[in-house]
C-alpha atoms as a PDB file:
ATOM      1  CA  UNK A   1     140.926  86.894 119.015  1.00  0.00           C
ATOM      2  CA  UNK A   2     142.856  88.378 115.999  1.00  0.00           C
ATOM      3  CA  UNK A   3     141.194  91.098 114.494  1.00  0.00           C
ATOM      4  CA  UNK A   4     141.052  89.709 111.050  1.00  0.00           C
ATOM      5  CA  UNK A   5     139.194  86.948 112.218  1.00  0.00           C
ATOM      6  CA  UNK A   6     136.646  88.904 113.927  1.00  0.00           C
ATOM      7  CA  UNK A   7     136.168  91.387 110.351  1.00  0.00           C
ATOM      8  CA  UNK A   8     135.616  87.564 109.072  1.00  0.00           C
ATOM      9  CA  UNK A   9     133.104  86.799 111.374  1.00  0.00           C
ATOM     10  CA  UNK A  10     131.541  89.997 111.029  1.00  0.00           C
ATOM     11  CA  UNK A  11     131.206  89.830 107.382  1.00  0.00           C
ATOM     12  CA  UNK A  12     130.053  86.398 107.327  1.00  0.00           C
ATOM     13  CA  UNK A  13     127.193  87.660 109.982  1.00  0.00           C
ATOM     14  CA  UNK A  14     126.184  90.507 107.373  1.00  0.00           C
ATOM     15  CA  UNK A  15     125.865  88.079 104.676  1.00  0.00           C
ATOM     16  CA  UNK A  16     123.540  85.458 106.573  1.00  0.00           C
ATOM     17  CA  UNK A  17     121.178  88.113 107.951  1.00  0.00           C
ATOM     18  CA  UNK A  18     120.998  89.439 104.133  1.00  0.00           C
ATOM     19  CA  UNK A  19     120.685  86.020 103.016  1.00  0.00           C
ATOM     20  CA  UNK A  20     118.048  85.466 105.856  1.00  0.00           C
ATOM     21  CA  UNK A  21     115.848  88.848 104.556  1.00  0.00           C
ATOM     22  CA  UNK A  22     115.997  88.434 101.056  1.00  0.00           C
ATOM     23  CA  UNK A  23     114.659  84.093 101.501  1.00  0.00           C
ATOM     24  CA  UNK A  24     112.121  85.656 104.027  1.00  0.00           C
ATOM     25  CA  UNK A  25     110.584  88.406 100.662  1.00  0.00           C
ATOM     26  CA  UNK A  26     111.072  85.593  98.480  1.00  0.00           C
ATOM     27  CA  UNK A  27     108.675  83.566 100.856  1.00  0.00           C
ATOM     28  CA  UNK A  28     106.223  86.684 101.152  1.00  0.00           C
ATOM     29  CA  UNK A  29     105.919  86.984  97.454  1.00  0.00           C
ATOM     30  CA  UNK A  30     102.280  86.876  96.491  1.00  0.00           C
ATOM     31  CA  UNK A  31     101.430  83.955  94.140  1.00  0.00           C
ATOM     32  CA  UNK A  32     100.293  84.889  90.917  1.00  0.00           C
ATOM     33  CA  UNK A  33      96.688  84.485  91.724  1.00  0.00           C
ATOM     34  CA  UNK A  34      96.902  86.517  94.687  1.00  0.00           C
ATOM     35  CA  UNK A  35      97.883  89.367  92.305  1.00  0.00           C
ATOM     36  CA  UNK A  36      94.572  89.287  90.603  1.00  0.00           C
ATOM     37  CA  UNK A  37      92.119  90.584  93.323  1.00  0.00           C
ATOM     38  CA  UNK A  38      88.932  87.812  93.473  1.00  0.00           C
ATOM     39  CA  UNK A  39      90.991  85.030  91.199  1.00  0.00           C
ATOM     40  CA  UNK A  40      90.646  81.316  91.704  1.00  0.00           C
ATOM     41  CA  UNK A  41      94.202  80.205  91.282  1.00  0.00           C
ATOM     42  CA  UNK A  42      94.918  76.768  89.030  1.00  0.00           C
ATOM     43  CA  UNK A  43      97.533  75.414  91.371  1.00  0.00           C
ATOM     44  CA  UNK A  44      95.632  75.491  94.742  1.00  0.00           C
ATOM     45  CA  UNK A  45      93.671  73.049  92.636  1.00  0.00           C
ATOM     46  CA  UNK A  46      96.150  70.698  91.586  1.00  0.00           C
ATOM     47  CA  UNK A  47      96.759  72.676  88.073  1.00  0.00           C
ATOM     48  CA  UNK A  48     100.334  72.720  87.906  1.00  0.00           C
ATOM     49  CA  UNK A  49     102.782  73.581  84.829  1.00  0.00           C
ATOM     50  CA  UNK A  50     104.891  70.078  83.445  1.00  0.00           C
ATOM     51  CA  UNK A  51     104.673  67.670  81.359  1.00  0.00           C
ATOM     52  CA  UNK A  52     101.175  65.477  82.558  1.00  0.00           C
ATOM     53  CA  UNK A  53      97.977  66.005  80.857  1.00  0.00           C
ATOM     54  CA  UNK A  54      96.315  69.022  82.941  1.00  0.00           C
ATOM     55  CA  UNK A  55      92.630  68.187  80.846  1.00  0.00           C
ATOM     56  CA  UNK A  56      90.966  66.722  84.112  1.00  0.00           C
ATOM     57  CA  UNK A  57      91.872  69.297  86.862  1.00  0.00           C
ATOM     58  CA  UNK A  58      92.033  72.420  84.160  1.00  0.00           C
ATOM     59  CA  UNK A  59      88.114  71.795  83.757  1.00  0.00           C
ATOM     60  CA  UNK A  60      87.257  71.496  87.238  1.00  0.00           C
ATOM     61  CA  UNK A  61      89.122  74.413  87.524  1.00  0.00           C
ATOM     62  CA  UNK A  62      87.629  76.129  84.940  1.00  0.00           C
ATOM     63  CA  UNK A  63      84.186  75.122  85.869  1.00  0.00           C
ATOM     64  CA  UNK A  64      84.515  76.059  89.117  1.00  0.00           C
ATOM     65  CA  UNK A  65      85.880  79.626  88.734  1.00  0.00           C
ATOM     66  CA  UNK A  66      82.661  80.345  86.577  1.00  0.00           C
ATOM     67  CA  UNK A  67      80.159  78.987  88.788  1.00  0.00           C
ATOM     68  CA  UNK A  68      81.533  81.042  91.767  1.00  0.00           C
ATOM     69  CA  UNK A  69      81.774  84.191  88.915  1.00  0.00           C
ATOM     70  CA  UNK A  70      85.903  84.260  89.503  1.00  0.00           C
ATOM     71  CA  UNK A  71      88.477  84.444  87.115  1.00  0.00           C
ATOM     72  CA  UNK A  72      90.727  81.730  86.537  1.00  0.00           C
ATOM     73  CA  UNK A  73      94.335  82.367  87.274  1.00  0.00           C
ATOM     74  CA  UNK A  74      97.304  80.240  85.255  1.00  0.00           C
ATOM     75  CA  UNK A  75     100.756  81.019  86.456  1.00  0.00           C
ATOM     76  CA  UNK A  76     103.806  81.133  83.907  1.00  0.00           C
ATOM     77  CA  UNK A  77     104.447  78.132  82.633  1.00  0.00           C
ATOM     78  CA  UNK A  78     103.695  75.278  79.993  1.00  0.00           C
ATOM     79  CA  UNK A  79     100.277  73.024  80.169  1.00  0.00           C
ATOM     80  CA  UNK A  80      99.094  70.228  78.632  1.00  0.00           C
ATOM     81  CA  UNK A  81      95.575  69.542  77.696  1.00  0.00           C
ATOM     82  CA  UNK A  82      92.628  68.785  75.389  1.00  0.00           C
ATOM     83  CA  UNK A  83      88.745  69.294  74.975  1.00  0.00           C
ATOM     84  CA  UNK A  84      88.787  71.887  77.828  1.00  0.00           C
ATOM     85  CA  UNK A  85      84.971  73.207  77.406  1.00  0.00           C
ATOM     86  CA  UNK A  86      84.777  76.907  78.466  1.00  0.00           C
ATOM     87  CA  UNK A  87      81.565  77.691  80.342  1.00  0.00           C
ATOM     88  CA  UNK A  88      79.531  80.722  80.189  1.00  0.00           C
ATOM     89  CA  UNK A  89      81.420  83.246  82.418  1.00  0.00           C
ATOM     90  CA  UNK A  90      84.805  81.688  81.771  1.00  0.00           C
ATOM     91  CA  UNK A  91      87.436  84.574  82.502  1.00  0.00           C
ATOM     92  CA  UNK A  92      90.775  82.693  82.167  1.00  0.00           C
ATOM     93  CA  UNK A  93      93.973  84.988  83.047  1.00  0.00           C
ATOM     94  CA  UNK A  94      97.230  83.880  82.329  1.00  0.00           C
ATOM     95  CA  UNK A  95     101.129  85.814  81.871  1.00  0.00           C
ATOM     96  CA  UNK A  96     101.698  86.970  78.767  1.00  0.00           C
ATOM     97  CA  UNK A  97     103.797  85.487  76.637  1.00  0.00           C
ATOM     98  CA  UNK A  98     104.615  83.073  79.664  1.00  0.00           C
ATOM     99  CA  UNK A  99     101.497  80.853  79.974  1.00  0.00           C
ATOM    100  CA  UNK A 100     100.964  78.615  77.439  1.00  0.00           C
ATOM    101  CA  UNK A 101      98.340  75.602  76.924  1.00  0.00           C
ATOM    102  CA  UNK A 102      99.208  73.180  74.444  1.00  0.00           C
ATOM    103  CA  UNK A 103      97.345  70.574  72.455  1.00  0.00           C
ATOM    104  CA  UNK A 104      97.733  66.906  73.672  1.00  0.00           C
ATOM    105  CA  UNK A 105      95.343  65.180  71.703  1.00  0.00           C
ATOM    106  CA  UNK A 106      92.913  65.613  69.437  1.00  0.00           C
ATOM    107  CA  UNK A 107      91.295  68.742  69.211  1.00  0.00           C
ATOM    108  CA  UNK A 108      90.381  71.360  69.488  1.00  0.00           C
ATOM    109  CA  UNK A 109      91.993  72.086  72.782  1.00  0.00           C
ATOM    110  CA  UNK A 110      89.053  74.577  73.740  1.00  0.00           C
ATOM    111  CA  UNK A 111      85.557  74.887  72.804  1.00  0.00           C
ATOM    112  CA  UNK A 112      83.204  77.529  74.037  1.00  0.00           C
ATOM    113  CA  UNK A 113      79.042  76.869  72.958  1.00  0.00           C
ATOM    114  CA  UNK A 114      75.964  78.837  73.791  1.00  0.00           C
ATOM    115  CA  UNK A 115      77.733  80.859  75.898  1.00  0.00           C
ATOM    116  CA  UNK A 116      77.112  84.560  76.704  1.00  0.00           C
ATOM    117  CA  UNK A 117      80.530  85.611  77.758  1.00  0.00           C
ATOM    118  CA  UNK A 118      83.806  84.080  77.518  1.00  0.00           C
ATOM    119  CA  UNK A 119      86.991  85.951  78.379  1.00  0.00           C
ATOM    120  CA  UNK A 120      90.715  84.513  77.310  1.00  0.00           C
ATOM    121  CA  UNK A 121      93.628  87.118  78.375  1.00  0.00           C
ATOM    122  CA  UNK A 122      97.580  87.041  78.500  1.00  0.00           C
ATOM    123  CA  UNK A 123      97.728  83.413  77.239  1.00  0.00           C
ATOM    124  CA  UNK A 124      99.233  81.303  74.300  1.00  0.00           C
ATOM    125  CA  UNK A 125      97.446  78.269  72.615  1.00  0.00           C
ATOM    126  CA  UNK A 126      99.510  75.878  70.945  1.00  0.00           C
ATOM    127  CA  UNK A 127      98.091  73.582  68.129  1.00  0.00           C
ATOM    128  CA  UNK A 128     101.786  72.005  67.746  1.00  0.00           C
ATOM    129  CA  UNK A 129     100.512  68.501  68.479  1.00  0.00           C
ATOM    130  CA  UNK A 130      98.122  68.609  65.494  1.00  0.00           C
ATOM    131  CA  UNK A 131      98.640  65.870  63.242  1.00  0.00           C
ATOM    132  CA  UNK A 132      99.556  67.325  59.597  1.00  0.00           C
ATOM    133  CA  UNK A 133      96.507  67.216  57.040  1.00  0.00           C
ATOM    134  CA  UNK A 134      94.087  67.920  60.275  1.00  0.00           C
ATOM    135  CA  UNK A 135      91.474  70.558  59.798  1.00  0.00           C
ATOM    136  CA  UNK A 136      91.059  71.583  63.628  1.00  0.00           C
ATOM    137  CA  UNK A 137      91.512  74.684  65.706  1.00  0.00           C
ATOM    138  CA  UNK A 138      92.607  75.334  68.878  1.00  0.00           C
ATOM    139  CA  UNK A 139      89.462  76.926  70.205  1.00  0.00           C
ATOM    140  CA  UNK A 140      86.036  76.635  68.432  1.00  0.00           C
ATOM    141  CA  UNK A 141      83.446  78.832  69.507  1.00  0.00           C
ATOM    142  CA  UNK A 142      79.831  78.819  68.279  1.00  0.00           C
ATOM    143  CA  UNK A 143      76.565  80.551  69.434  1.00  0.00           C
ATOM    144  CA  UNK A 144      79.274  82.676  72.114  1.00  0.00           C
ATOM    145  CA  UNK A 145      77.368  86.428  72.168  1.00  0.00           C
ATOM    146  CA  UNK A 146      80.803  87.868  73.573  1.00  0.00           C
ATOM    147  CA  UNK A 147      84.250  86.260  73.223  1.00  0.00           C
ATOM    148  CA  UNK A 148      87.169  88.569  74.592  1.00  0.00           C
ATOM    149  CA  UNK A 149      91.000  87.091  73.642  1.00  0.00           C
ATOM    150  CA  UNK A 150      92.924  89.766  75.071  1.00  0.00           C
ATOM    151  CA  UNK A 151      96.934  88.907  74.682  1.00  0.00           C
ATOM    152  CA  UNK A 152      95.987  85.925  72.830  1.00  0.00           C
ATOM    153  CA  UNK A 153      98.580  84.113  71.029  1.00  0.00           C
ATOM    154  CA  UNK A 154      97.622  81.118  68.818  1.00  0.00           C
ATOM    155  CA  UNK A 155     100.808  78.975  67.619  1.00  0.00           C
ATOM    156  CA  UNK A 156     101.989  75.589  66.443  1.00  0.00           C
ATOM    157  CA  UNK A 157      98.991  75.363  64.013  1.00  0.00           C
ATOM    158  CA  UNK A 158      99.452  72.746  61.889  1.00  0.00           C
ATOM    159  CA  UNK A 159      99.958  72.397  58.571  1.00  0.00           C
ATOM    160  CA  UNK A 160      97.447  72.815  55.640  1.00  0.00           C
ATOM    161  CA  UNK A 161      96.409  70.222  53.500  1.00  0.00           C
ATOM    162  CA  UNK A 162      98.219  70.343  49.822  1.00  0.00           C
ATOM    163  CA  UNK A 163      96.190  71.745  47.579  1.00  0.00           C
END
């Protein structure tokens, strides 16, 4: 065999096994829920980022990961929803500035009541889907004793009435 071919060959060798190693971390990565010890991660129950209405399986989620007393883990990524209700014990975690829930109806997209603790971090709520001359939030709380938005970002709000 020429010896060129066989540096070739031995190059090419390198490259797959390095190929091989780096698909085989990729694979290991944690999800994102299995970075936040205890979580209940969205997609293991059907919670996925894209463009479908996530209402339905974002509240069984949500209920869910406050009955057991878990928080609620969103990857990155854009979801679509309306009239979540937050339960007492909600602790919903997603990436900041990466996870964002956005308005698909009418409002408000969340609403916490007579709860004792409710506990939004690292996500962004978007009221872009508010019809102009609306008077609605994006989360309404009443009666909640503690309400924790940590990394909170509120956007898209529509616009205000003329005066």
């Amino acid at each position: 065999m020429d010896r060129s071919v066989a540096v070739e060959i031995d190059a090419l060798r390198r490259r797959l096994l390095l190929g091989a190693g780096a698909l085989a971390a990729l694979s290991a990565a944690p999800t994102y829920a299995q970075a936040l010890p205890g979580a209940l991660d969205a997609a293991s129950m059907g919670v996925k980022p894209g463009d479908a209405d996530q209402s339905r399986g974002l509240q069984r989620a949500l209920d869910r990961a406050a009955r057991d007393g878990r928080p609620l883990a969103l990857a990155p990524g854009l979801y679509r929803a309306a009239g979540l209700t937050l339960p007492d014990g909600t602790v919903l975690v997603g990436a900041p500035e990466l996870t964002r829930i956005e308005l698909v109806g009418s409002g408000p997209l969340m609403t916490a009541q007579g709860a004792r603790r409710v506990s939004l971090r690292g996500v962004a709520l978007d009221g872009a889907n508010v019809p102009a001359g609306q008077e609605i939030g994006v989360l309404a709380a009443d009666d909640v004793q503690t309400l924790t938005l940590d990394e909170v970002a509120v956007t898209g709000r529509a616009a205000a009435p003329s005066c």
